[in-house]
N, C-alpha and C. Protein backbone atom coordinates (compact mmCIF):
# COMPACT_ATOMS: atom_id res chain seq x y z
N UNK A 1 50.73 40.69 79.38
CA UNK A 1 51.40 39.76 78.49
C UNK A 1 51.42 40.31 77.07
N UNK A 2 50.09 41.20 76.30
CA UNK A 2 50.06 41.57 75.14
C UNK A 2 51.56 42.58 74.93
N UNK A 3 51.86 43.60 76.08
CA UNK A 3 52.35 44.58 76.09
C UNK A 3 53.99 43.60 75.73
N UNK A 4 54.25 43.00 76.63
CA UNK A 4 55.80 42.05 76.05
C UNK A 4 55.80 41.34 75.06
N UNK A 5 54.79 41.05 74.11
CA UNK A 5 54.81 40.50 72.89
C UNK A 5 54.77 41.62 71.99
N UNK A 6 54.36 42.52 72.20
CA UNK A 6 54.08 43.48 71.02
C UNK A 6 55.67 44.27 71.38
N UNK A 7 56.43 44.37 72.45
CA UNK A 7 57.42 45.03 72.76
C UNK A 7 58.43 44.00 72.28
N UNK A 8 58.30 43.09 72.57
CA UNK A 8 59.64 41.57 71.67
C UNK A 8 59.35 41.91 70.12
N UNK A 9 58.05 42.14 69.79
CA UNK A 9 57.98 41.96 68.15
C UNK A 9 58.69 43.39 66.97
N UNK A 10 57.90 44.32 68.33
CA UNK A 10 58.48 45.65 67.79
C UNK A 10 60.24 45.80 68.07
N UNK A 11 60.64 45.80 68.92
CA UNK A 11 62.07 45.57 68.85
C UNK A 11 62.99 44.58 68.05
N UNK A 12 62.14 43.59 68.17
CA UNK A 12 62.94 42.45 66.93
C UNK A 12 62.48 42.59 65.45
N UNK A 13 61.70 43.46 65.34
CA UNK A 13 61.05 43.42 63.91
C UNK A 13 60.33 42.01 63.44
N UNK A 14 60.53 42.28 61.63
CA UNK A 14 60.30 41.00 60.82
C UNK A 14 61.26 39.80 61.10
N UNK A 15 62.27 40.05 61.19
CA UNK A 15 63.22 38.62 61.31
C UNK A 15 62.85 38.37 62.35
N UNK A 16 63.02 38.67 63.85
CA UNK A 16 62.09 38.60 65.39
C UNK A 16 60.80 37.60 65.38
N UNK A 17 59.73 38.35 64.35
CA UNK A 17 58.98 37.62 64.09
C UNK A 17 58.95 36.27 63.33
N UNK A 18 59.90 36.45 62.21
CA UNK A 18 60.28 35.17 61.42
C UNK A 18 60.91 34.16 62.45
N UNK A 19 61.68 34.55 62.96
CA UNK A 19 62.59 33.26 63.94
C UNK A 19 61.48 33.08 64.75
N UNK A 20 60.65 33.83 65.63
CA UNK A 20 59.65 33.26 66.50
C UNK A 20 59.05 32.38 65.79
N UNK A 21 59.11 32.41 64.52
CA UNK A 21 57.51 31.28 63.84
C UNK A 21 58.29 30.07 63.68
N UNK A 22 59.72 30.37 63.26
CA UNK A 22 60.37 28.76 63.69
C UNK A 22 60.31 28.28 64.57
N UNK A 23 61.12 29.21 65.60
CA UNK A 23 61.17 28.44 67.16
C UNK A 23 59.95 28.09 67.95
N UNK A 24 59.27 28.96 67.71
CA UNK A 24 57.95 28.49 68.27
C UNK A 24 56.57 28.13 67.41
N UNK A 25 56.51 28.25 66.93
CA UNK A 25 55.44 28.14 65.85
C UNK A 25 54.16 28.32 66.68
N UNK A 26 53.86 27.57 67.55
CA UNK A 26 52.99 27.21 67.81
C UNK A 26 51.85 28.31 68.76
N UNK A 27 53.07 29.09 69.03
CA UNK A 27 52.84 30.13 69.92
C UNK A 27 53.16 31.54 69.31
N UNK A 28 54.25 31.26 68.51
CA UNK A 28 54.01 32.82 67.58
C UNK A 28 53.08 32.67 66.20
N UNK A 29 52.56 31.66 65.71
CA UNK A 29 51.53 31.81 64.89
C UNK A 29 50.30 32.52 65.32
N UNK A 30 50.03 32.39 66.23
CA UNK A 30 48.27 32.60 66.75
C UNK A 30 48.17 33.83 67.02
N UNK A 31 49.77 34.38 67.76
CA UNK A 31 49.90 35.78 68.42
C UNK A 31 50.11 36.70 67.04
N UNK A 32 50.95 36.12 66.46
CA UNK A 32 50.83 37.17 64.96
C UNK A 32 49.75 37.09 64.32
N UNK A 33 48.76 36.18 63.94
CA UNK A 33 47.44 36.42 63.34
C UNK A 33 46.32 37.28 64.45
N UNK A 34 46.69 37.08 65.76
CA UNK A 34 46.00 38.14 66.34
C UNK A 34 46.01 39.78 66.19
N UNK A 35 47.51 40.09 66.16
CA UNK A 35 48.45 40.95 65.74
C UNK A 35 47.62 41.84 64.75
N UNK A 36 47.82 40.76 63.49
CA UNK A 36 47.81 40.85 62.14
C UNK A 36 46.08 41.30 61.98
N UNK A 37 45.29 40.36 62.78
CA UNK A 37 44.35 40.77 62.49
C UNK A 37 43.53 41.72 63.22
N UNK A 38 44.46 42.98 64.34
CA UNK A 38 44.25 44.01 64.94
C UNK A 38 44.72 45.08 63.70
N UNK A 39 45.72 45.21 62.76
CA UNK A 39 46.16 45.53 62.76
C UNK A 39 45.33 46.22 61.59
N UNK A 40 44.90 45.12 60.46
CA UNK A 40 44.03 45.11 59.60
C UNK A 40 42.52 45.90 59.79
N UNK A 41 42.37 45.85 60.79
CA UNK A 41 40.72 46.36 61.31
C UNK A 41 40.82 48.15 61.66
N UNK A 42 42.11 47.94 62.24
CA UNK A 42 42.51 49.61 62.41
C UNK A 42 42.67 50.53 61.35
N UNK A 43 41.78 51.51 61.21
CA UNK A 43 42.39 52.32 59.80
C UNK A 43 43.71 52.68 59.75
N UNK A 44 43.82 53.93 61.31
CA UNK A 44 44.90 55.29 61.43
C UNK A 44 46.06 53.56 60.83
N UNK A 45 46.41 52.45 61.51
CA UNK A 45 47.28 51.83 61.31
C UNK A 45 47.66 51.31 60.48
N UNK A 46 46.40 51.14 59.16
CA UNK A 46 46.24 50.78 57.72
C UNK A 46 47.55 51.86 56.81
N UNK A 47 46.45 53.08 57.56
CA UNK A 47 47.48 54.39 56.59
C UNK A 47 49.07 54.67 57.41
N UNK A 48 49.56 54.11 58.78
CA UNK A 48 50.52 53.83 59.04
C UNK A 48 51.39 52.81 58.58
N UNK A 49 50.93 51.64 58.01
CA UNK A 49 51.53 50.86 57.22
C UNK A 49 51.47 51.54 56.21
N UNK A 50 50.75 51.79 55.22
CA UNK A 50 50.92 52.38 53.76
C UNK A 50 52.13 53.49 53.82
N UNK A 51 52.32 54.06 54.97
CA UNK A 51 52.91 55.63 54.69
C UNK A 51 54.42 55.18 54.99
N UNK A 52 54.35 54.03 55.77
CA UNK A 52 55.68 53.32 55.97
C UNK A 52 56.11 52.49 54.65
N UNK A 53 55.50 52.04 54.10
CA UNK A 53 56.10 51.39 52.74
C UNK A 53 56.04 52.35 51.72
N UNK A 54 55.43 53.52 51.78
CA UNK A 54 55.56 54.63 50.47
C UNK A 54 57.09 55.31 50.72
N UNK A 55 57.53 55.36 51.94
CA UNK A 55 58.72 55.95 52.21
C UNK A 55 59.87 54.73 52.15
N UNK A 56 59.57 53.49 52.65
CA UNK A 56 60.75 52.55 52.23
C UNK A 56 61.05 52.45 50.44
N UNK A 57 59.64 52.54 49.84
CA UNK A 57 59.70 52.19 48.82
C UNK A 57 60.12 53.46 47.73
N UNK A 58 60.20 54.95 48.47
CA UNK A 58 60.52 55.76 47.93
C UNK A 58 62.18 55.85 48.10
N UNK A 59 62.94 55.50 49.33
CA UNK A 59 63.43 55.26 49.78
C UNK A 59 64.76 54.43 48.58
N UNK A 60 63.98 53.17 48.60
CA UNK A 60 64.73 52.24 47.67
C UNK A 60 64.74 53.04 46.06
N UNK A 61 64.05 53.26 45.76
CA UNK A 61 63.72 54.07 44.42
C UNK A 61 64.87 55.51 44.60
N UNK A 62 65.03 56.21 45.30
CA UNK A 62 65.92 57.09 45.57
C UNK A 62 67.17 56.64 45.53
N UNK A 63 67.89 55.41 46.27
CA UNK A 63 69.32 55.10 46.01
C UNK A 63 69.34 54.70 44.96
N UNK A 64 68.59 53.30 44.48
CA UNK A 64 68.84 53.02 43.63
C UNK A 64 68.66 53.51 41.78
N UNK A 65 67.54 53.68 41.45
CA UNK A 65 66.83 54.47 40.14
C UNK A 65 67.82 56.27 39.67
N UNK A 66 67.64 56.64 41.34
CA UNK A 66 68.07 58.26 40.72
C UNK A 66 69.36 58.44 41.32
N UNK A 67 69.72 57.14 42.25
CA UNK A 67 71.57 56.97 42.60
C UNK A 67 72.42 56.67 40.72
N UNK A 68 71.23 56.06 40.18
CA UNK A 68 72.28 55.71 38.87
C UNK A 68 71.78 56.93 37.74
N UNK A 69 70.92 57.44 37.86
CA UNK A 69 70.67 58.35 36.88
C UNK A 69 72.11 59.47 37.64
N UNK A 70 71.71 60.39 38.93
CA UNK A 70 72.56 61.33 39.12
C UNK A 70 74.07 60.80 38.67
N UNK A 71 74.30 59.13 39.10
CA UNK A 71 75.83 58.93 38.76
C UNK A 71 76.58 59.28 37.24
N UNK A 72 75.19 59.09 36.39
CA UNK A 72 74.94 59.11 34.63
C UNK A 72 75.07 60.89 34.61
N UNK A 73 74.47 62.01 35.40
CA UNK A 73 74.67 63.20 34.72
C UNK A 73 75.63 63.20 35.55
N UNK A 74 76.79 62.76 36.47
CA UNK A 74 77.83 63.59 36.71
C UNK A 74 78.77 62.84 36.09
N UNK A 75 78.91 61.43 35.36
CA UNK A 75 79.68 60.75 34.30
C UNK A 75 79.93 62.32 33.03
N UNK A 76 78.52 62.32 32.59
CA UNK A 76 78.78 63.49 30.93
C UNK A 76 79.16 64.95 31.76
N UNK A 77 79.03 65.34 32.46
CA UNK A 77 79.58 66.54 33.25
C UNK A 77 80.67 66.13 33.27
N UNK A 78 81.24 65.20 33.27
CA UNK A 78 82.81 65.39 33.82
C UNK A 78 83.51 64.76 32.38
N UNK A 79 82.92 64.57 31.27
CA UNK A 79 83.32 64.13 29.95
C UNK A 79 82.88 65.55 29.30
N UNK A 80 81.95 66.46 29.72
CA UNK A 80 81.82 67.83 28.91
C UNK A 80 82.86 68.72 29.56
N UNK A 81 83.49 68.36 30.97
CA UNK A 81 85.10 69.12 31.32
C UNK A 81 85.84 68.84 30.96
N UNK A 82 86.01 67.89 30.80
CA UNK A 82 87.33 67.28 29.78
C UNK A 82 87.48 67.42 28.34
N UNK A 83 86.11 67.58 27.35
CA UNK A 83 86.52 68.20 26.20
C UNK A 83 86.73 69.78 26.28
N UNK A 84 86.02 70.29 27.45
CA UNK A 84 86.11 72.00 27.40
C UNK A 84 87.48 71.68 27.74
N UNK A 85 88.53 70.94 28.72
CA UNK A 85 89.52 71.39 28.69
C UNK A 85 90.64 70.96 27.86
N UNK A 86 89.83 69.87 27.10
CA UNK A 86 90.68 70.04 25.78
C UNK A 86 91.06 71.02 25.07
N UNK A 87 89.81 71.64 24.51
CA UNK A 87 89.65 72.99 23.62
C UNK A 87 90.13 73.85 24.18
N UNK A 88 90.08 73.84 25.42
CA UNK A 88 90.97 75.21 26.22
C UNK A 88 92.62 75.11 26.10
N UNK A 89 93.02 73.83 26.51
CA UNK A 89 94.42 73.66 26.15
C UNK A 89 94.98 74.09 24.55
N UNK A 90 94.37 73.54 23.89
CA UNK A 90 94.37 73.69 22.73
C UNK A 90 94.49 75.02 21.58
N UNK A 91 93.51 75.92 22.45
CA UNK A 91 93.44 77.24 21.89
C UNK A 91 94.52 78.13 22.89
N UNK A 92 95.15 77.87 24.17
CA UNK A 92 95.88 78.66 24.86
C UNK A 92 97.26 78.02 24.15
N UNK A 93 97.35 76.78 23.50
CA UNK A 93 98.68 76.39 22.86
C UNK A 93 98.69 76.79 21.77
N UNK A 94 97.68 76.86 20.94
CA UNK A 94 97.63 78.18 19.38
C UNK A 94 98.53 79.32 19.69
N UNK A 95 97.62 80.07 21.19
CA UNK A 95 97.62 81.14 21.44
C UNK A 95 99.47 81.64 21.61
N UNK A 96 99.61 81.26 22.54
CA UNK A 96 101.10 80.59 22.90
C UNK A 96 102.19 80.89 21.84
N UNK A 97 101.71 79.86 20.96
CA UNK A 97 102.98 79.82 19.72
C UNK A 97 102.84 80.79 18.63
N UNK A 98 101.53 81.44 18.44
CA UNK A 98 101.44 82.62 17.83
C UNK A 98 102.00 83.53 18.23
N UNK A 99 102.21 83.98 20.00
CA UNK A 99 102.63 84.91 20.38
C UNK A 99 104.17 84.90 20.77
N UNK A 100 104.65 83.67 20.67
CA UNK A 100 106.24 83.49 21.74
C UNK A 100 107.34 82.61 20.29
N UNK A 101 106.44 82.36 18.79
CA UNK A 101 107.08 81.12 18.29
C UNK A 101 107.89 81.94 17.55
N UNK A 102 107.70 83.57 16.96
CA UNK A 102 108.60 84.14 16.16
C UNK A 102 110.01 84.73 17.56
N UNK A 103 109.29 84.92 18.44
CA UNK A 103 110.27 85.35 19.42
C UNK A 103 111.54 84.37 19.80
N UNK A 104 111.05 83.30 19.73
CA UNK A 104 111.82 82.29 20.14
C UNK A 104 112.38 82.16 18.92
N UNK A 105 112.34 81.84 17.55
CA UNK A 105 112.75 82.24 16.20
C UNK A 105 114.12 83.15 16.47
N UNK A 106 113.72 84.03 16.78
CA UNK A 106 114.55 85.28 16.89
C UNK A 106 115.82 85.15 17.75
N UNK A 107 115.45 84.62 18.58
CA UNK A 107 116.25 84.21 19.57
C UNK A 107 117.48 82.93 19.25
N UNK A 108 117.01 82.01 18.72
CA UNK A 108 117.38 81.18 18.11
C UNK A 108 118.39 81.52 17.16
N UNK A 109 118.08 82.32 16.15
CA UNK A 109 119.08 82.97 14.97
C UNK A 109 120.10 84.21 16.08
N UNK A 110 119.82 84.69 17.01
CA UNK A 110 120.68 85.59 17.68
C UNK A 110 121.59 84.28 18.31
N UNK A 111 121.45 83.19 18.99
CA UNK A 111 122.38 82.24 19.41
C UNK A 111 123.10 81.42 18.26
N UNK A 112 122.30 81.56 17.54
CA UNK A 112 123.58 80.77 16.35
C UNK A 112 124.14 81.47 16.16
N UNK A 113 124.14 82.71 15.77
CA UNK A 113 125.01 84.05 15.17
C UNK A 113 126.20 84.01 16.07
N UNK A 114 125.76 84.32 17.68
CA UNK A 114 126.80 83.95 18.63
C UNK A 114 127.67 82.69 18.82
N UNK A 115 126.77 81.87 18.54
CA UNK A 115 127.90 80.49 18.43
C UNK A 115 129.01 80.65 17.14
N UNK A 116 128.59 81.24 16.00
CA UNK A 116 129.31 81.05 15.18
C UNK A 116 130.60 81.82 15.35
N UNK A 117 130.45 83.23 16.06
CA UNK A 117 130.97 83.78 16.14
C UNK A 117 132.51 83.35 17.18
N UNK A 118 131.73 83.15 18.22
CA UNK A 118 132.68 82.14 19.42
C UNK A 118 133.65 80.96 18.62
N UNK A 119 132.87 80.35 17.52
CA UNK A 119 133.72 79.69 17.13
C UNK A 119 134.78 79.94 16.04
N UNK A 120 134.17 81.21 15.41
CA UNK A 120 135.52 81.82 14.84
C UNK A 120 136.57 82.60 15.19
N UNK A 121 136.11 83.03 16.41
CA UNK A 121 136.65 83.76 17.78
C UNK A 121 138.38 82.69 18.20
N UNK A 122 137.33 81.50 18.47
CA UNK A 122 138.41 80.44 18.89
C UNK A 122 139.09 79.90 18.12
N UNK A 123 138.70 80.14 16.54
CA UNK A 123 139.65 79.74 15.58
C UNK A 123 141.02 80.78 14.89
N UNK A 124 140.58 81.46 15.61
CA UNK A 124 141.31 82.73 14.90
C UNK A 124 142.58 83.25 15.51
N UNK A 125 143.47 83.04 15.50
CA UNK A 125 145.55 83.17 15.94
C UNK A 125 145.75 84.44 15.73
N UNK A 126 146.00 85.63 16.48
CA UNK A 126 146.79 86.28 15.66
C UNK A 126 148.01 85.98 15.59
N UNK A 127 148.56 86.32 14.52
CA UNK A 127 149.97 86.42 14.93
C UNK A 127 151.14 86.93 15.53
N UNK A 128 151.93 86.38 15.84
CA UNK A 128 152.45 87.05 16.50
C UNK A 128 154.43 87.23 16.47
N UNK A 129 154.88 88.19 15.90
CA UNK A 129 156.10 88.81 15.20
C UNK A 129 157.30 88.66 16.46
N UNK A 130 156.79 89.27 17.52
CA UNK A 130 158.03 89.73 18.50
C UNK A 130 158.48 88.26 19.22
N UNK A 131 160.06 88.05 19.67
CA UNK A 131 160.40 87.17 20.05
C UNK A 131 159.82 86.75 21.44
N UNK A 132 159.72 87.71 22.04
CA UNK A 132 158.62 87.85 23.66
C UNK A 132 157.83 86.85 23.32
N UNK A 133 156.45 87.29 22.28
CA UNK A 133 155.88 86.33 22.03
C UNK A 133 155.93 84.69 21.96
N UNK A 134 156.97 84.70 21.03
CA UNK A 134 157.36 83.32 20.58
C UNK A 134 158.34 82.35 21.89
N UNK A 135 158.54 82.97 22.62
CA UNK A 135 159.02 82.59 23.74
C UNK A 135 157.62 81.97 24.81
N UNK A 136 156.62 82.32 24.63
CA UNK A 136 155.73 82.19 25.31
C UNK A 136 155.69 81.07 25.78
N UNK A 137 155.12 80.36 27.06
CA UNK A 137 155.03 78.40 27.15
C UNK A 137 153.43 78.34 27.23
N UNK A 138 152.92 79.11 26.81
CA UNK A 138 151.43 78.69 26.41
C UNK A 138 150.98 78.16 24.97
N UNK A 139 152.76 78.27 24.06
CA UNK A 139 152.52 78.33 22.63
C UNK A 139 151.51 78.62 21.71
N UNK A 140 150.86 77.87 21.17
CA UNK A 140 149.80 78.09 19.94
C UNK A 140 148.74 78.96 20.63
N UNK A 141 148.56 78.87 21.85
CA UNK A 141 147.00 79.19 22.29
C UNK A 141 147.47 80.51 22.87
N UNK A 142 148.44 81.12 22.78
CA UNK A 142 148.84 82.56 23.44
C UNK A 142 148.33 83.32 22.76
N UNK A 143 147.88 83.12 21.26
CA UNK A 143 146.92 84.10 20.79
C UNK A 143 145.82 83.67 21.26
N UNK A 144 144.82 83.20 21.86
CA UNK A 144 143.93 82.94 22.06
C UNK A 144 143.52 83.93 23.54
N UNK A 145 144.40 84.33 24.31
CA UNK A 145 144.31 85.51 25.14
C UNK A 145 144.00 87.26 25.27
N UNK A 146 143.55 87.35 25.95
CA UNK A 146 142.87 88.85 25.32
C UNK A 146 143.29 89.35 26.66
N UNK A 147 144.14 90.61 26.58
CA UNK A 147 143.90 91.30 28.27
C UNK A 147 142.39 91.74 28.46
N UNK A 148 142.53 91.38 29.65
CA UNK A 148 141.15 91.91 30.75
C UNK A 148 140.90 93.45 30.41
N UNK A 149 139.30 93.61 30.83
CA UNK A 149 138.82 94.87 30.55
C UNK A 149 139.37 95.35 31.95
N UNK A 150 139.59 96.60 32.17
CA UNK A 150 139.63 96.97 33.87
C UNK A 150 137.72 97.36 34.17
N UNK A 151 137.60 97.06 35.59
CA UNK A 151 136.52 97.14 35.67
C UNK A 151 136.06 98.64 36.38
């Protein structure tokens, strides 16, 4: 009989035991102070309880205590990447416009030069003397034609 009480208690645990003291009281009181007071008299089982609550209790102390500290150094780790990659952006966009901003400058004054040019290009008629010409039905814009290069 000891062996199925100690096998109901160990399988059901503390709550097992808690609901037995409701439902039965009368019969799981006496058996748990028997229990309880085997349990107490035993050393090896003294330091089996102790070694079981040093590990639950290390246990709880581990998620919780150094779950929020580790969460705290990988918070500023990931706020000390984000200013390094500030400064990194920052100095590769210096870097950048020091090296590409006169080029692009340059570039810039070579396309206006060309625009201006295109547009004096397109403003510009020659004239034109021979009646051939003036016969043309493209009128005004027949100067605006250039024969083709041969290729």
């Amino acid at each position: 009989m000891w062996i199925w009480i100690v096998g109901v208690v160990s399988s059901l645990g503390l709550v097992g035991a808690i609901a037995a003291c409701i439902v039965a009281p009368s019969v799981a009181i006496p058996v748990l102070s028997k229990i309880t007071g085997a349990v107490l008299k035993c050393k090896p089982c003294l330091a089996a309880l102790a070694a079981i609550a040093l590990l639950f209790t290390g246990a709880l102390y581990g998620v919780h205590v150094e779950g929020a500290r580790c969460d705290a150094r990988i918070e500023r780790m990931r706020q000390a990447a984000e200013a390094a990659r500030v400064d990194r952006d920052a100095e590769v966009k210096s870097d950048l416009e020091q090296t590409f901003k006169p080029q692009i400058a340059t570039l810039a004054q070579e396309r206006d030069a060309l625009a201006e040019k295109v547009k004096q290009y397109a403003q510009h008629k020659p004239v034109s003397t021979s009646p051939a010409a003036r016969a043309c039905k493209l009128g005004d814009a027949a100067g605006l034609l250039r024969p083709s290069q041969p290729r």
